[in-house]
PDB file of N, CA and C in Angstrom:
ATOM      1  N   UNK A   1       0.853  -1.166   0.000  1.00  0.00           N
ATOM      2  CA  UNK A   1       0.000   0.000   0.000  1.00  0.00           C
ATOM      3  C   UNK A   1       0.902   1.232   0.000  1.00  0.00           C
ATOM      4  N   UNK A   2       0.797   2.145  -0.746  1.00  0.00           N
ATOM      5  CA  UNK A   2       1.308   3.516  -0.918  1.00  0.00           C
ATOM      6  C   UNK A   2       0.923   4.631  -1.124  1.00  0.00           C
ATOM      7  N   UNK A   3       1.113   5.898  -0.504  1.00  0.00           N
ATOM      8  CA  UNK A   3       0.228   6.873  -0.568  1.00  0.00           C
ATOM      9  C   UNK A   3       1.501   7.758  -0.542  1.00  0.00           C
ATOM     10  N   UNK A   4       1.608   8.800  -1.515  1.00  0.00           N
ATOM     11  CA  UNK A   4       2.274   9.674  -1.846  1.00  0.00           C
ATOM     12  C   UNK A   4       4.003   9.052  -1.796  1.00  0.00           C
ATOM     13  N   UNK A   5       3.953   7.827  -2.946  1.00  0.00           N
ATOM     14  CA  UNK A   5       4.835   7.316  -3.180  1.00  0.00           C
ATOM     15  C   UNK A   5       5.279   6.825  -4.167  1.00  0.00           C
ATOM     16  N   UNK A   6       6.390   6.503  -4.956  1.00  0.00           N
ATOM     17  CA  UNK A   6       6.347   6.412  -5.835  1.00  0.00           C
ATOM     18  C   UNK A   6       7.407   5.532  -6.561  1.00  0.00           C
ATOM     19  N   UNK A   7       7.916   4.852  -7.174  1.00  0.00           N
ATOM     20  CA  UNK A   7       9.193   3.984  -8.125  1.00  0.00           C
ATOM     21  C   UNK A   7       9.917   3.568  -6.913  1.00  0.00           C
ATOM     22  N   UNK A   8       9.109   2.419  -6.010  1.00  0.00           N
ATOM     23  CA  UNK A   8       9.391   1.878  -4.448  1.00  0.00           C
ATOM     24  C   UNK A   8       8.898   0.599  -5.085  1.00  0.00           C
ATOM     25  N   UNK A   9       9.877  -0.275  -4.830  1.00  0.00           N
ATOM     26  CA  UNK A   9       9.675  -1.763  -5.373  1.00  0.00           C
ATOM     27  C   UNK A   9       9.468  -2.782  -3.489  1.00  0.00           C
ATOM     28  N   UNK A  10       8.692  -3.293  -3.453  1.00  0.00           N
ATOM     29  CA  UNK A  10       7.996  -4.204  -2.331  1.00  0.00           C
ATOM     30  C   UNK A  10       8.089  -5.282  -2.081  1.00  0.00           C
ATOM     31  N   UNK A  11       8.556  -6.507  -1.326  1.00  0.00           N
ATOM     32  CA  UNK A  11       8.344  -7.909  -1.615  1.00  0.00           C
ATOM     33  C   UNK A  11       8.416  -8.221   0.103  1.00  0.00           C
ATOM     34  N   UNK A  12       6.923  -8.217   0.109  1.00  0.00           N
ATOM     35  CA  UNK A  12       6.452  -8.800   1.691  1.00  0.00           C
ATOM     36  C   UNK A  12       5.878  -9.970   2.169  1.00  0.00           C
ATOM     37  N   UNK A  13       5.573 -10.983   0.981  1.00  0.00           N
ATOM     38  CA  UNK A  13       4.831 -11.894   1.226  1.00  0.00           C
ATOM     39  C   UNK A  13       3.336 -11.419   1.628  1.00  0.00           C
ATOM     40  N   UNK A  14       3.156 -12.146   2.704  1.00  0.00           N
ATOM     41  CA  UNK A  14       1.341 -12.084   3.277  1.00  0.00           C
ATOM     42  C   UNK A  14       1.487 -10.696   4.139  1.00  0.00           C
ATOM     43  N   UNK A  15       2.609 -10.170   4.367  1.00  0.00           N
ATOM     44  CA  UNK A  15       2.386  -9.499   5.359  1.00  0.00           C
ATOM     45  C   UNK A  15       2.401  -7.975   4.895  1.00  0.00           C
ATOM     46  N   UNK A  16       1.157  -6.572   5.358  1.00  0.00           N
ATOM     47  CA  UNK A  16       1.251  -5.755   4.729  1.00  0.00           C
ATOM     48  C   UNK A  16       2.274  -4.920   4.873  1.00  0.00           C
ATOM     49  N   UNK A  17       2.735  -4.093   3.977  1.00  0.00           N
ATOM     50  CA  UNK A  17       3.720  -2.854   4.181  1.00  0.00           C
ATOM     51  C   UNK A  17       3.549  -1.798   3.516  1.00  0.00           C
ATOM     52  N   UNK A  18       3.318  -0.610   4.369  1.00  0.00           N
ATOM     53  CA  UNK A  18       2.561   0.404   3.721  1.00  0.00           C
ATOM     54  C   UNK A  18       3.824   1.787   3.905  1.00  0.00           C
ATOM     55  N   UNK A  19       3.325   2.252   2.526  1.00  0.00           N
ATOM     56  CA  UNK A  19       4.843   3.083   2.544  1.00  0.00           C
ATOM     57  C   UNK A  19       3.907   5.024   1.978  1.00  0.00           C
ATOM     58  N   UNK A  20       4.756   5.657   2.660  1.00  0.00           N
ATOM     59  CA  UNK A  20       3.533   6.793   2.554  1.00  0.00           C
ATOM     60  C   UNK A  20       5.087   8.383   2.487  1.00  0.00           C
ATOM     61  N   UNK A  21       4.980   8.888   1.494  1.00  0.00           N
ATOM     62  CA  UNK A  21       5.825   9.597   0.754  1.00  0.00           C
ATOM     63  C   UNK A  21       7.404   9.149   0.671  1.00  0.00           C
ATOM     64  N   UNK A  22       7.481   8.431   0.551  1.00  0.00           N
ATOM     65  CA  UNK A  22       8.962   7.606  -0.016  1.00  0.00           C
ATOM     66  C   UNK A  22       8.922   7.549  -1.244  1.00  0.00           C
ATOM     67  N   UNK A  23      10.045   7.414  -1.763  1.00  0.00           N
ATOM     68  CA  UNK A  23      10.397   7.298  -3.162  1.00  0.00           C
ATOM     69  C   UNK A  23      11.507   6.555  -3.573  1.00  0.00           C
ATOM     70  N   UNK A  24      11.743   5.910  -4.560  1.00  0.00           N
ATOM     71  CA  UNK A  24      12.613   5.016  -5.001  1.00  0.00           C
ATOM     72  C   UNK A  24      13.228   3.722  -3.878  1.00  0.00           C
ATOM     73  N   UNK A  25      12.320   3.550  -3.278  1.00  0.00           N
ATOM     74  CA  UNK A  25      13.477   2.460  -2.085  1.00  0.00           C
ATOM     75  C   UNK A  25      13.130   1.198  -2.450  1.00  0.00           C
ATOM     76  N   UNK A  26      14.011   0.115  -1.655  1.00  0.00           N
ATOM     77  CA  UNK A  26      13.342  -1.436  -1.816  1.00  0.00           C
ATOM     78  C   UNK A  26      12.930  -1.938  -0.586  1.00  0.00           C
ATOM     79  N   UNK A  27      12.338  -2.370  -0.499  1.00  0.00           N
ATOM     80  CA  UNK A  27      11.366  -3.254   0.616  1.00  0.00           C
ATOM     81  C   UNK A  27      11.617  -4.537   1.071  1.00  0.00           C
ATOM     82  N   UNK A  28      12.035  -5.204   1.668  1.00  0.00           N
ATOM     83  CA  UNK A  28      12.047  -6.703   1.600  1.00  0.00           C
ATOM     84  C   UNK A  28      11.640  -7.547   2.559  1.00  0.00           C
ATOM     85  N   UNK A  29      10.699  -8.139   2.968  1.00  0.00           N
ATOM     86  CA  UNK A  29      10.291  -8.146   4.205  1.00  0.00           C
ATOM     87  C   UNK A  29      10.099  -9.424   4.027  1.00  0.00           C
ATOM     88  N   UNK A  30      11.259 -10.396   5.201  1.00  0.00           N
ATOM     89  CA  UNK A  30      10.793 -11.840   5.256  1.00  0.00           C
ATOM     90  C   UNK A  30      11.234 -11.954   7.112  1.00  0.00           C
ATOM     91  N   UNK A  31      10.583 -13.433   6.970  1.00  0.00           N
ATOM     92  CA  UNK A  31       9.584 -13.742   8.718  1.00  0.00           C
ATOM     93  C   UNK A  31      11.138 -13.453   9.633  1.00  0.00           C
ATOM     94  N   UNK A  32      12.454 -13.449   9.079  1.00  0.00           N
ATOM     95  CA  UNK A  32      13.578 -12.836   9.996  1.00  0.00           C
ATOM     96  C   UNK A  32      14.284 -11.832   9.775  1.00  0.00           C
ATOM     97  N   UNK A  33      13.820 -11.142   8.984  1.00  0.00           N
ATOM     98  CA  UNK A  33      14.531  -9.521   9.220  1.00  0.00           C
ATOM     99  C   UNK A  33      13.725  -8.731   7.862  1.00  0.00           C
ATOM    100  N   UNK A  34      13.888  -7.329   7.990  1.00  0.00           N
ATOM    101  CA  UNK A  34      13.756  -6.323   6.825  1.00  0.00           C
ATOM    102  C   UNK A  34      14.401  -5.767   6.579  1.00  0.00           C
ATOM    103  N   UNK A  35      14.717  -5.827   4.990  1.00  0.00           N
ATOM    104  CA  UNK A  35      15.649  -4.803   4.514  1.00  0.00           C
ATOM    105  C   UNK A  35      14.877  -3.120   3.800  1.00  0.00           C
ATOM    106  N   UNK A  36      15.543  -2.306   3.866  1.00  0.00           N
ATOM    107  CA  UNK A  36      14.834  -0.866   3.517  1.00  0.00           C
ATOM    108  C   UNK A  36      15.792  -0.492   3.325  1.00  0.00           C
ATOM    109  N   UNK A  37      15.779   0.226   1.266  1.00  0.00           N
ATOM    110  CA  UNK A  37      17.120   0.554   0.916  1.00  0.00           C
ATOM    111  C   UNK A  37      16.881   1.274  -0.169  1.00  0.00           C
ATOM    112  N   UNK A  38      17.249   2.704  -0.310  1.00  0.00           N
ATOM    113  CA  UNK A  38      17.076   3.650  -1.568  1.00  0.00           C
ATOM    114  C   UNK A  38      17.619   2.387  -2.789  1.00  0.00           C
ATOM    115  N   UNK A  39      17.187   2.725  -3.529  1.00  0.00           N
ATOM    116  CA  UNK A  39      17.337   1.898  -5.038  1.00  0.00           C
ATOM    117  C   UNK A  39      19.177   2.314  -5.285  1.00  0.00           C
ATOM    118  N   UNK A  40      19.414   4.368  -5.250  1.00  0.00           N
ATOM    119  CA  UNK A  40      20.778   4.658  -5.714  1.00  0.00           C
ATOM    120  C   UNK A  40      21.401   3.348  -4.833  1.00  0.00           C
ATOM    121  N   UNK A  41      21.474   2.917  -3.823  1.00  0.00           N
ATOM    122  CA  UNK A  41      22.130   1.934  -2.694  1.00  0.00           C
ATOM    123  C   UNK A  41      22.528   0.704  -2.731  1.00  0.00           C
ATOM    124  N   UNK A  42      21.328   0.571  -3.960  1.00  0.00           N
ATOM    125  CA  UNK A  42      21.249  -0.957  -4.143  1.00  0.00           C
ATOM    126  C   UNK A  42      22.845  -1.974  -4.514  1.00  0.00           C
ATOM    127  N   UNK A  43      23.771  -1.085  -4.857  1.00  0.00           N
ATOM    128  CA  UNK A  43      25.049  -1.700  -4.880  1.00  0.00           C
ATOM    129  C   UNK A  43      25.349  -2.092  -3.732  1.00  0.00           C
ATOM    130  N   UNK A  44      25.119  -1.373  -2.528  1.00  0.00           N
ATOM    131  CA  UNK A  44      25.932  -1.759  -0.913  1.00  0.00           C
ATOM    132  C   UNK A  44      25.306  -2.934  -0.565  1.00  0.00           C
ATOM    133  N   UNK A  45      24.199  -3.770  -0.990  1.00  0.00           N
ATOM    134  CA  UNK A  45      24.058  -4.683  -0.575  1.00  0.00           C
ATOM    135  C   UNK A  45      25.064  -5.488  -0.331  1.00  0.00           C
ATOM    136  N   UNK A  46      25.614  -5.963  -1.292  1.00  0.00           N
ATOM    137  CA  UNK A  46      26.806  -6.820  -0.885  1.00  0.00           C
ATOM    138  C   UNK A  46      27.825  -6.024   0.398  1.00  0.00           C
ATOM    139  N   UNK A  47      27.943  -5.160   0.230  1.00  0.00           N
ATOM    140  CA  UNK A  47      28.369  -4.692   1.852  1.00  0.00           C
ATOM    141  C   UNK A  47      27.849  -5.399   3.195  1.00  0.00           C
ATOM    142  N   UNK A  48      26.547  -5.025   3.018  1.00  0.00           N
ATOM    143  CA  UNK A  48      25.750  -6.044   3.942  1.00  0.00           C
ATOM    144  C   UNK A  48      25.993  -7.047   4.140  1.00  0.00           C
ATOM    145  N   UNK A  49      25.908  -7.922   3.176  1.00  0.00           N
ATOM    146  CA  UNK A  49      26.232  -9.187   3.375  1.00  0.00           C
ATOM    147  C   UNK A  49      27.267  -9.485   3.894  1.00  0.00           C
ATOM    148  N   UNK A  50      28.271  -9.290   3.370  1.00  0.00           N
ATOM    149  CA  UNK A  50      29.901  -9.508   4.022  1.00  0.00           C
ATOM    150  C   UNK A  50      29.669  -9.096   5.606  1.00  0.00           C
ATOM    151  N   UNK A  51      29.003  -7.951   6.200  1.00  0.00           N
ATOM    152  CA  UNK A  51      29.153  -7.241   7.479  1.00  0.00           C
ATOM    153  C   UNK A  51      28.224  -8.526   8.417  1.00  0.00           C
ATOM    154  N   UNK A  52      26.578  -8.747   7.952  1.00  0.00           N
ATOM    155  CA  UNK A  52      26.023  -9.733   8.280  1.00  0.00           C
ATOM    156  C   UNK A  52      27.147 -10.771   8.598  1.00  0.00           C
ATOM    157  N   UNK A  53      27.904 -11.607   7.924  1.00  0.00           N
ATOM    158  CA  UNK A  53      28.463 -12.800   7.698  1.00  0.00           C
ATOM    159  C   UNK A  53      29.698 -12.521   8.752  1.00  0.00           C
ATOM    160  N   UNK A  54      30.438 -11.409   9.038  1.00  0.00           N
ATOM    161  CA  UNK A  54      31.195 -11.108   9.978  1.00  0.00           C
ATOM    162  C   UNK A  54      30.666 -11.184  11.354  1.00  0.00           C
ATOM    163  N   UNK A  55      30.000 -10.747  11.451  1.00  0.00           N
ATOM    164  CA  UNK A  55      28.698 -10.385  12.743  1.00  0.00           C
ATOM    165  C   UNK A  55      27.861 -11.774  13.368  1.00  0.00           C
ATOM    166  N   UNK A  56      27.844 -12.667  12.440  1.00  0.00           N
ATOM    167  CA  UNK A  56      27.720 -13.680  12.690  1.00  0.00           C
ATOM    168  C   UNK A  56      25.937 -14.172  12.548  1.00  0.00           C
ATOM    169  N   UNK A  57      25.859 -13.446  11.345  1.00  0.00           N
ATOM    170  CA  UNK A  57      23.732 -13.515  10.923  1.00  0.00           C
ATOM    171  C   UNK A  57      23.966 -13.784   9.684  1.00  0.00           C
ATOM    172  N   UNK A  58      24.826 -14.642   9.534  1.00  0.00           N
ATOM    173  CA  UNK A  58      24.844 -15.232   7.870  1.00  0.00           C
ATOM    174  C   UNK A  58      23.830 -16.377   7.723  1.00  0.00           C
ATOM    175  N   UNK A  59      23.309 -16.797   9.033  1.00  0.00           N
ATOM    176  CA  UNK A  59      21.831 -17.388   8.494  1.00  0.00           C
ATOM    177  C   UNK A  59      20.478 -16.549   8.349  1.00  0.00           C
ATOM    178  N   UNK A  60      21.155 -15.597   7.951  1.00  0.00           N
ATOM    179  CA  UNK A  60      19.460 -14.538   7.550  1.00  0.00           C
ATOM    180  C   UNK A  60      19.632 -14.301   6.288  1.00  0.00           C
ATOM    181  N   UNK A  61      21.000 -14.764   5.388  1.00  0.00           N
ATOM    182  CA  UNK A  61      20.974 -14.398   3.850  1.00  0.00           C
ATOM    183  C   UNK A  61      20.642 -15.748   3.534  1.00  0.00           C
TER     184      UNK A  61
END
Protein backbone atom coordinates (compact mmCIF):
# COMPACT_ATOMS: atom_id res chain seq x y z
CA UNK A 1 0.00 0.00 0.00
CA UNK A 2 1.31 3.52 -0.92
CA UNK A 3 0.23 6.87 -0.57
CA UNK A 4 2.27 9.67 -1.85
CA UNK A 5 4.84 7.32 -3.18
CA UNK A 6 6.35 6.41 -5.83
CA UNK A 7 9.19 3.98 -8.13
CA UNK A 8 9.39 1.88 -4.45
CA UNK A 9 9.68 -1.76 -5.37
CA UNK A 10 8.00 -4.20 -2.33
CA UNK A 11 8.34 -7.91 -1.62
CA UNK A 12 6.45 -8.80 1.69
CA UNK A 13 4.83 -11.89 1.23
CA UNK A 14 1.34 -12.08 3.28
CA UNK A 15 2.39 -9.50 5.36
CA UNK A 16 1.25 -5.75 4.73
CA UNK A 17 3.72 -2.85 4.18
CA UNK A 18 2.56 0.40 3.72
CA UNK A 19 4.84 3.08 2.54
CA UNK A 20 3.53 6.79 2.55
CA UNK A 21 5.83 9.60 0.75
CA UNK A 22 8.96 7.61 -0.02
CA UNK A 23 10.40 7.30 -3.16
CA UNK A 24 12.61 5.02 -5.00
CA UNK A 25 13.48 2.46 -2.09
CA UNK A 26 13.34 -1.44 -1.82
CA UNK A 27 11.37 -3.25 0.62
CA UNK A 28 12.05 -6.70 1.60
CA UNK A 29 10.29 -8.15 4.21
CA UNK A 30 10.79 -11.84 5.26
CA UNK A 31 9.58 -13.74 8.72
CA UNK A 32 13.58 -12.84 10.00
CA UNK A 33 14.53 -9.52 9.22
CA UNK A 34 13.76 -6.32 6.83
CA UNK A 35 15.65 -4.80 4.51
CA UNK A 36 14.83 -0.87 3.52
CA UNK A 37 17.12 0.55 0.92
CA UNK A 38 17.08 3.65 -1.57
CA UNK A 39 17.34 1.90 -5.04
CA UNK A 40 20.78 4.66 -5.71
CA UNK A 41 22.13 1.93 -2.69
CA UNK A 42 21.25 -0.96 -4.14
CA UNK A 43 25.05 -1.70 -4.88
CA UNK A 44 25.93 -1.76 -0.91
CA UNK A 45 24.06 -4.68 -0.57
CA UNK A 46 26.81 -6.82 -0.89
CA UNK A 47 28.37 -4.69 1.85
CA UNK A 48 25.75 -6.04 3.94
CA UNK A 49 26.23 -9.19 3.37
CA UNK A 50 29.90 -9.51 4.02
CA UNK A 51 29.15 -7.24 7.48
CA UNK A 52 26.02 -9.73 8.28
CA UNK A 53 28.46 -12.80 7.70
CA UNK A 54 31.19 -11.11 9.98
CA UNK A 55 28.70 -10.38 12.74
CA UNK A 56 27.72 -13.68 12.69
CA UNK A 57 23.73 -13.51 10.92
CA UNK A 58 24.84 -15.23 7.87
CA UNK A 59 21.83 -17.39 8.49
CA UNK A 60 19.46 -14.54 7.55
CA UNK A 61 20.97 -14.40 3.85
Amino acid sequence: MQIGSSKCVVSAGSRLVALVGVNNLIVVDTPDAVLVCHKDSAQDIKKLQTLLVERGYEHLL
